[in-house]
C-alpha atoms as a PDB file:
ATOM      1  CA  UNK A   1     123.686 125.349  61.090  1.00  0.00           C
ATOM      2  CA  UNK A   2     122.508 128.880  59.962  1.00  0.00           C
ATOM      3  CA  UNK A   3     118.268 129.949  59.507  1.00  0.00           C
ATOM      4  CA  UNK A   4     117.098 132.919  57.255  1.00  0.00           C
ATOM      5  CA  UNK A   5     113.966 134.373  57.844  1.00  0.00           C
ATOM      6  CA  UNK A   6     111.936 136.451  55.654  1.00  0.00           C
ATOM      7  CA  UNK A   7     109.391 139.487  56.767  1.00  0.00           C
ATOM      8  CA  UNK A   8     106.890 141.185  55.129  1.00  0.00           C
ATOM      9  CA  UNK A   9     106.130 144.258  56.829  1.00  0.00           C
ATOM     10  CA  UNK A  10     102.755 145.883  56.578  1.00  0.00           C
ATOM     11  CA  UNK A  11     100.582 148.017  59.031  1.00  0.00           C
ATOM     12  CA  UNK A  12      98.997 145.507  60.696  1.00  0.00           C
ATOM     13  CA  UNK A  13     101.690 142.952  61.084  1.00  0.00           C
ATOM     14  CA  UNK A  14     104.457 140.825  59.483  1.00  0.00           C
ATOM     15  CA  UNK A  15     103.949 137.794  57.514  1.00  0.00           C
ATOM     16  CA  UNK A  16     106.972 135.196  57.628  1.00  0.00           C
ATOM     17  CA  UNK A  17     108.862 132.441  56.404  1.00  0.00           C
ATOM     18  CA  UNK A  18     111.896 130.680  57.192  1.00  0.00           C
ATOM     19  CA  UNK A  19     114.622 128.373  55.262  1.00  0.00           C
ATOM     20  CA  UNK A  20     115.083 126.420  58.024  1.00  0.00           C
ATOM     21  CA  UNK A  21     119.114 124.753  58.937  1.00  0.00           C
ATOM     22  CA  UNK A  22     117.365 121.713  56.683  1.00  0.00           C
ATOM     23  CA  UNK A  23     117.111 123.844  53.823  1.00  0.00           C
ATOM     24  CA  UNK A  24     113.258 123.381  53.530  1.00  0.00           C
ATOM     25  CA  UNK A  25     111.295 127.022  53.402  1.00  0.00           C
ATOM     26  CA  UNK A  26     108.389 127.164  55.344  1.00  0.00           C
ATOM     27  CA  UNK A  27     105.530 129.369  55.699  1.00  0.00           C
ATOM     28  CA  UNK A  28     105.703 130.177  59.539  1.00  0.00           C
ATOM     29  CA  UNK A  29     102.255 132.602  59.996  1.00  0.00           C
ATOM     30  CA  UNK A  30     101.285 136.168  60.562  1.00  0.00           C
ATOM     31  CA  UNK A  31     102.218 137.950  63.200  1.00  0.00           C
ATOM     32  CA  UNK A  32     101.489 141.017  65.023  1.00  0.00           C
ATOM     33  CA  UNK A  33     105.214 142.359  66.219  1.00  0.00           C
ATOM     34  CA  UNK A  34     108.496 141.658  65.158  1.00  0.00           C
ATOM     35  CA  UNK A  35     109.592 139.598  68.705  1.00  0.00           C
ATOM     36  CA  UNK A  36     106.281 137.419  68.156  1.00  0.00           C
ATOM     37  CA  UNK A  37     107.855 136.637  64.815  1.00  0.00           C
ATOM     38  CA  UNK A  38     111.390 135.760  65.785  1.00  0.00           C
ATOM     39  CA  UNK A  39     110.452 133.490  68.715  1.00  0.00           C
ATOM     40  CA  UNK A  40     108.178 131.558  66.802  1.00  0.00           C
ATOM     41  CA  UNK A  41     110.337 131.049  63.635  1.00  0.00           C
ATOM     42  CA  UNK A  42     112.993 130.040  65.904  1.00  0.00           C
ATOM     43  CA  UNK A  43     111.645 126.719  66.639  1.00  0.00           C
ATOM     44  CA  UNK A  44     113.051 123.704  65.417  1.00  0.00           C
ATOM     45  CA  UNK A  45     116.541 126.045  64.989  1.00  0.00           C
ATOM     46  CA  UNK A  46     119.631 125.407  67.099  1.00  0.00           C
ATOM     47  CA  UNK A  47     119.962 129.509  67.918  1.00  0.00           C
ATOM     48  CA  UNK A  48     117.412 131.825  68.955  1.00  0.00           C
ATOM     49  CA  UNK A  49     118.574 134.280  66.489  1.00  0.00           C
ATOM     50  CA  UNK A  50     118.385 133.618  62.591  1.00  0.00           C
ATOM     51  CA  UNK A  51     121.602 134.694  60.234  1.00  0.00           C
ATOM     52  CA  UNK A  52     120.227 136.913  58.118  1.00  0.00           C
ATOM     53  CA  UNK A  53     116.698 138.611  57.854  1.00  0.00           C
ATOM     54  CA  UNK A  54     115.027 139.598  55.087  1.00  0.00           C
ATOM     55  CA  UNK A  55     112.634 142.764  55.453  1.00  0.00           C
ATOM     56  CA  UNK A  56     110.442 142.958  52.770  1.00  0.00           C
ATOM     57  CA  UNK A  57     108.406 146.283  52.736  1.00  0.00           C
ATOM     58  CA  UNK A  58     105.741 148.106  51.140  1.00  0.00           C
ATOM     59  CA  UNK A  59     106.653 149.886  48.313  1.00  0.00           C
ATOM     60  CA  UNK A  60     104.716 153.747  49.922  1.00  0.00           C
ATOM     61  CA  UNK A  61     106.598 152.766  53.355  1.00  0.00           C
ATOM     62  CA  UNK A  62     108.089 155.785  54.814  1.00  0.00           C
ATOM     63  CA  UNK A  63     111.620 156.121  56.127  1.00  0.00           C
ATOM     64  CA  UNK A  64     110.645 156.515  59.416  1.00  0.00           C
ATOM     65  CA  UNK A  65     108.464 153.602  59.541  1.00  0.00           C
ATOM     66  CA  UNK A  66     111.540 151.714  57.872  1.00  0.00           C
ATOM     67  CA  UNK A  67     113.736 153.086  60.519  1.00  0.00           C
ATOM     68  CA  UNK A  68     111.239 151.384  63.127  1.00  0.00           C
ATOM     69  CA  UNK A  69     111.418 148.191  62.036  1.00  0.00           C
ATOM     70  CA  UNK A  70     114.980 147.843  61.563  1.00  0.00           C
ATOM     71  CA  UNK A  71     115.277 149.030  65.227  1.00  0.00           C
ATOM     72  CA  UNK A  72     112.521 146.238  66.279  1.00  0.00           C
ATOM     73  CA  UNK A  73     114.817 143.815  65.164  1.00  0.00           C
ATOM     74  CA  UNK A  74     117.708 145.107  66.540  1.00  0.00           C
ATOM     75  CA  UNK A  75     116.148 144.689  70.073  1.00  0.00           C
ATOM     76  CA  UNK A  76     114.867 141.412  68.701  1.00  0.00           C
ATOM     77  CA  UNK A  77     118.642 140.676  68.921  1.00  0.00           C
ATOM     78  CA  UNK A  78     119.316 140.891  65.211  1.00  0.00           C
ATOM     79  CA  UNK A  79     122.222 142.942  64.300  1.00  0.00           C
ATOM     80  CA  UNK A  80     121.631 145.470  61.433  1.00  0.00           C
ATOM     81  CA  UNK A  81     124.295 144.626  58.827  1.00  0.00           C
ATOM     82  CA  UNK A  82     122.396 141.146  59.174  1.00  0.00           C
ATOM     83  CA  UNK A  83     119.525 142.573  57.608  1.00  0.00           C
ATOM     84  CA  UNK A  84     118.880 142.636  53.915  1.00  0.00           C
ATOM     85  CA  UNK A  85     116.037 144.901  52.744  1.00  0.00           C
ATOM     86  CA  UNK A  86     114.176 144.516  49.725  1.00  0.00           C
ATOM     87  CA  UNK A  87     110.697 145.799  48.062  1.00  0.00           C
ATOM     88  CA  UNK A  88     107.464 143.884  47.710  1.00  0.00           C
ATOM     89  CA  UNK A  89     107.427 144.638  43.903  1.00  0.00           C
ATOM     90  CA  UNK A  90     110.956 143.980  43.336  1.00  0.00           C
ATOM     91  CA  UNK A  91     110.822 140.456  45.016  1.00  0.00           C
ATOM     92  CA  UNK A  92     107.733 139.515  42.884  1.00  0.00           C
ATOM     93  CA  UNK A  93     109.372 141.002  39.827  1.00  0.00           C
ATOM     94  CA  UNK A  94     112.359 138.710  40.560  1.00  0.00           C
ATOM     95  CA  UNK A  95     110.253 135.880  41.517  1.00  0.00           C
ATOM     96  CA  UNK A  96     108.233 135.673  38.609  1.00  0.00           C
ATOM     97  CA  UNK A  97     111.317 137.268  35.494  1.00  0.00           C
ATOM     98  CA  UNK A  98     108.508 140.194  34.523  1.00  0.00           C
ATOM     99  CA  UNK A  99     108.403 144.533  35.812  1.00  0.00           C
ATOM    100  CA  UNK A 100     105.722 144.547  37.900  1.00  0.00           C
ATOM    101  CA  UNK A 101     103.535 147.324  38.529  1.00  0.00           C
ATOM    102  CA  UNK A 102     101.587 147.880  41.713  1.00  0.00           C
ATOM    103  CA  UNK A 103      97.738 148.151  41.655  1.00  0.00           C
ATOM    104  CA  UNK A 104      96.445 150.040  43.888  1.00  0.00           C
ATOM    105  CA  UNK A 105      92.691 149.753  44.500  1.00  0.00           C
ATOM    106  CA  UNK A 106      90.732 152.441  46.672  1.00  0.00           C
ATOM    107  CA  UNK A 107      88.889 150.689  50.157  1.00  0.00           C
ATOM    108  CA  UNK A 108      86.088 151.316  51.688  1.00  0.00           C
ATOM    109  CA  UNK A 109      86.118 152.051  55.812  1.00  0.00           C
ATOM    110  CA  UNK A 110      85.797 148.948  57.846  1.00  0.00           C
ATOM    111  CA  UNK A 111      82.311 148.936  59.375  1.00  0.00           C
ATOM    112  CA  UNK A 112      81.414 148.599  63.384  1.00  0.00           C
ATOM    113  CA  UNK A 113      79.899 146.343  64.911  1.00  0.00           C
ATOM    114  CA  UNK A 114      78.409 148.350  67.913  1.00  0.00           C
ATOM    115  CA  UNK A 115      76.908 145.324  69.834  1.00  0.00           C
ATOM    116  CA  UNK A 116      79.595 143.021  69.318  1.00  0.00           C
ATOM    117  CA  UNK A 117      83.093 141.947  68.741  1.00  0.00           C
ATOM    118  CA  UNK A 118      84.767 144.228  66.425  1.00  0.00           C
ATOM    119  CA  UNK A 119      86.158 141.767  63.749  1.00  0.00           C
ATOM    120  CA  UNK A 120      90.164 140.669  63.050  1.00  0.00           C
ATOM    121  CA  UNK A 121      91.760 143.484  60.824  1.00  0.00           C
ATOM    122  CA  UNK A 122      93.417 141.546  58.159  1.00  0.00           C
ATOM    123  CA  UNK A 123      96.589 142.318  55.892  1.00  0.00           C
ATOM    124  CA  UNK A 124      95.969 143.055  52.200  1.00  0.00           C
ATOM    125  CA  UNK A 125      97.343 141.402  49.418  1.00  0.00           C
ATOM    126  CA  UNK A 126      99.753 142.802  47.126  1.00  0.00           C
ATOM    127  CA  UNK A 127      98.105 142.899  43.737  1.00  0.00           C
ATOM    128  CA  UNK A 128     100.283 143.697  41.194  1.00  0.00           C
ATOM    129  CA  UNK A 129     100.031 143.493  37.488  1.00  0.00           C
ATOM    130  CA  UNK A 130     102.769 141.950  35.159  1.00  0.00           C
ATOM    131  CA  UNK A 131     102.940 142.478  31.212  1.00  0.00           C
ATOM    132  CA  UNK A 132     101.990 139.187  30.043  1.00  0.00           C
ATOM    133  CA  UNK A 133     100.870 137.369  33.640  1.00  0.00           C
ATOM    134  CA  UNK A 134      98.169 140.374  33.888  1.00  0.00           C
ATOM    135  CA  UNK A 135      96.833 140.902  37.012  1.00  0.00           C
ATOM    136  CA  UNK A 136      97.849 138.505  40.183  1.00  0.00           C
ATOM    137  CA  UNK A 137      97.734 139.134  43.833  1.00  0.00           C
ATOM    138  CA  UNK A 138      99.834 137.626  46.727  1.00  0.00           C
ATOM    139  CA  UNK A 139      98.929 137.159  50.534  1.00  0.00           C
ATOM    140  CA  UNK A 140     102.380 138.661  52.569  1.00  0.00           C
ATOM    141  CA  UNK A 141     103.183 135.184  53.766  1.00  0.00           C
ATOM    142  CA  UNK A 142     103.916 134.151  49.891  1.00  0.00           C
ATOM    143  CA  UNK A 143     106.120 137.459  49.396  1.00  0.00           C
ATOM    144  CA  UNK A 144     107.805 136.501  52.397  1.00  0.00           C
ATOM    145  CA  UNK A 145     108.280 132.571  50.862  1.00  0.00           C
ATOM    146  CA  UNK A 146     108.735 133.874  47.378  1.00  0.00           C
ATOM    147  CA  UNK A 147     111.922 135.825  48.910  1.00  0.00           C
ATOM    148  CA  UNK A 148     113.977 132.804  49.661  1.00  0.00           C
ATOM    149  CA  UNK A 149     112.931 131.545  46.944  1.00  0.00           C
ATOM    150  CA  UNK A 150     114.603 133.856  44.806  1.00  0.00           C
ATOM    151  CA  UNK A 151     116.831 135.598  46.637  1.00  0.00           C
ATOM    152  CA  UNK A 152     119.229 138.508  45.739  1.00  0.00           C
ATOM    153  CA  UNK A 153     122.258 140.151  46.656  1.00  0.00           C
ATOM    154  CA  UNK A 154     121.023 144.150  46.576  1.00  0.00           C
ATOM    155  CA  UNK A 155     118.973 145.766  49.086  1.00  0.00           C
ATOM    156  CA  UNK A 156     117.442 148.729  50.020  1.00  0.00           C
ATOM    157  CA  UNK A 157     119.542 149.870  52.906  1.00  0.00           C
ATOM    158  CA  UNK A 158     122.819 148.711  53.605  1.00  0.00           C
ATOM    159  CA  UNK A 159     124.334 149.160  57.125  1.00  0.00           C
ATOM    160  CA  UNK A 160     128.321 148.344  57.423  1.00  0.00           C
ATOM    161  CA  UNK A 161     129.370 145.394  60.500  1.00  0.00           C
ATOM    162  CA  UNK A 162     130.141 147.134  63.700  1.00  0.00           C
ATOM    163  CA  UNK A 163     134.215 147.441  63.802  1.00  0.00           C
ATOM    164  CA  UNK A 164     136.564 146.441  66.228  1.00  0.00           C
ATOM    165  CA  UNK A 165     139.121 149.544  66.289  1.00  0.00           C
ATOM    166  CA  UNK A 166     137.718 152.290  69.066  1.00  0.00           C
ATOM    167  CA  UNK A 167     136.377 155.587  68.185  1.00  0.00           C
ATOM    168  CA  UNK A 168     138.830 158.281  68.204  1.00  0.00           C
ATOM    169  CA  UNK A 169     137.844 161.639  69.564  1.00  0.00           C
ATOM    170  CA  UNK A 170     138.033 164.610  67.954  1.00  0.00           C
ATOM    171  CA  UNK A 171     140.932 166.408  70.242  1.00  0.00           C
ATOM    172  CA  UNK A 172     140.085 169.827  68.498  1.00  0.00           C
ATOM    173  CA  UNK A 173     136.770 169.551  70.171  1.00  0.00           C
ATOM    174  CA  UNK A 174     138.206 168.598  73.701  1.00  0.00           C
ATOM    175  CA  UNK A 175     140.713 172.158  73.170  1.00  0.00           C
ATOM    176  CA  UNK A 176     137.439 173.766  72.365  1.00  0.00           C
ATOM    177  CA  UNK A 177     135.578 172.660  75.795  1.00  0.00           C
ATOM    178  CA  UNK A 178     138.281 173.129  78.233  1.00  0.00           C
ATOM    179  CA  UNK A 179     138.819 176.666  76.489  1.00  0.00           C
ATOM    180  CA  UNK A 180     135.415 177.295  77.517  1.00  0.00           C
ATOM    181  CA  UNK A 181     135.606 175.918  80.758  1.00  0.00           C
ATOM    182  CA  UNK A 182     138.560 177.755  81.589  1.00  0.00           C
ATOM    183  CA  UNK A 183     136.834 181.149  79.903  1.00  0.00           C
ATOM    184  CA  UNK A 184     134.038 180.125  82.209  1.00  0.00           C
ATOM    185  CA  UNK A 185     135.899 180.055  85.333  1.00  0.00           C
ATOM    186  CA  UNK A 186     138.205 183.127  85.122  1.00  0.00           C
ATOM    187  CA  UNK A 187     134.460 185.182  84.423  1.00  0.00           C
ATOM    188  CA  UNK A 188     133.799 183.103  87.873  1.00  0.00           C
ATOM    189  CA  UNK A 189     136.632 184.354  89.823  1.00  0.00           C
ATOM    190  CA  UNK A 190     136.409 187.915  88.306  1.00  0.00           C
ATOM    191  CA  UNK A 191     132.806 188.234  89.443  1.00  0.00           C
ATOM    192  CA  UNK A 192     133.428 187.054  92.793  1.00  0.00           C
ATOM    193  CA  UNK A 193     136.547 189.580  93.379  1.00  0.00           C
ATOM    194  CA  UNK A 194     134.248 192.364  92.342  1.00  0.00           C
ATOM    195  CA  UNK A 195     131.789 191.373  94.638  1.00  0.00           C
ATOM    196  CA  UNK A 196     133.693 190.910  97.550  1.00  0.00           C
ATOM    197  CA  UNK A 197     136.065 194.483  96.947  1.00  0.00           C
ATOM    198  CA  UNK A 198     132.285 196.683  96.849  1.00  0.00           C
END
């Protein structure tokens, strides 16, 4: 029997759900890493390792911060063409059959607490507005559920199944370094024999 698991990716951590091998989809928590997530979604599940993951970002997140969490999953154990990626906005959009439009509110600095425990950062909702729904926001545990929910077909980034047939390598190349090896050794041999004759 085959799991999905759904992540919502944000700063501070992911927020997941699963469809379980039962077919029920469960909220599973927030977590701080991408392994933490895995491990604990994974029980109840016959394999360690879900079928598919879907990564469901921010809609600012930059393509080298994308590029980090599809490698945290990969050393998770979760092969990349497993991986479906798809945009906080678009899965609400889906979700609910209305655009959506992010709102974006400006926040103050967190305050310290000099004499005592600093407190928890915690994740931000995604508030978005719809047409006729108006204004709604979402904690990134309900994107996550909302994403199995309704799922899709497209995603962000597709990457194609590792193939069986070897790599060939380029011979022109291969001329091209033992030409310069060979270049390299005759200088050698010419700079030794001048040496040696003064």
């Amino acid at each position: 029997m085959t799991w999905t698991l759904a992540l919502t990716a944000t700063p501070l951590g992911l927020g997941t759900a699963k469809l379980g091998a039962s077919g029920i989809i469960e909220i599973t928590g927030f977590f701080p890493e991408v392994d933490r997530a895995v491990r604990f979604s994974a029980e109840g599940e016959e394999t360690r390792v879900p079928d598919k993951v879907v990564l469901i970002i921010e809609s600012d997140l930059q393509p080298h911060e994308l590029k980090w969490y599809l490698g945290e999953l990969v050393i998770a154990g979760i092969p990349g063409h497993n991986v479906q990626v798809r945009n906080d906005v678009e899965v609400l959009s889906t979700a609910l059959g209305e655009q959506a439009t992010l709102v974006t509110y400006p926040t103050a600095a967190p305050k310290k607490n000099f004499f005592g425990p600093q407190p928890e950062p915690r994740p931000t909702p995604v508030t978005v507005s719809f047409p006729t729904l108006g204004e709604r926001s979402y904690e990134r545990v309900d994107v996550a559920k909302l994403a199995l929910e309704f799922p899709t077909e497209d995603s962000l980034v597709t990457m194609p199944p590792p193939s069986d047939t070897p790599v060939e390598l380029n011979p022109e190349r291969n001329i091209n370094t033992t030409r310069m090896v060979l270049i390299l050794v005759l200088a050698l041999i010419v700079v030794l024999a001048v040496v040696f004759l003064l």
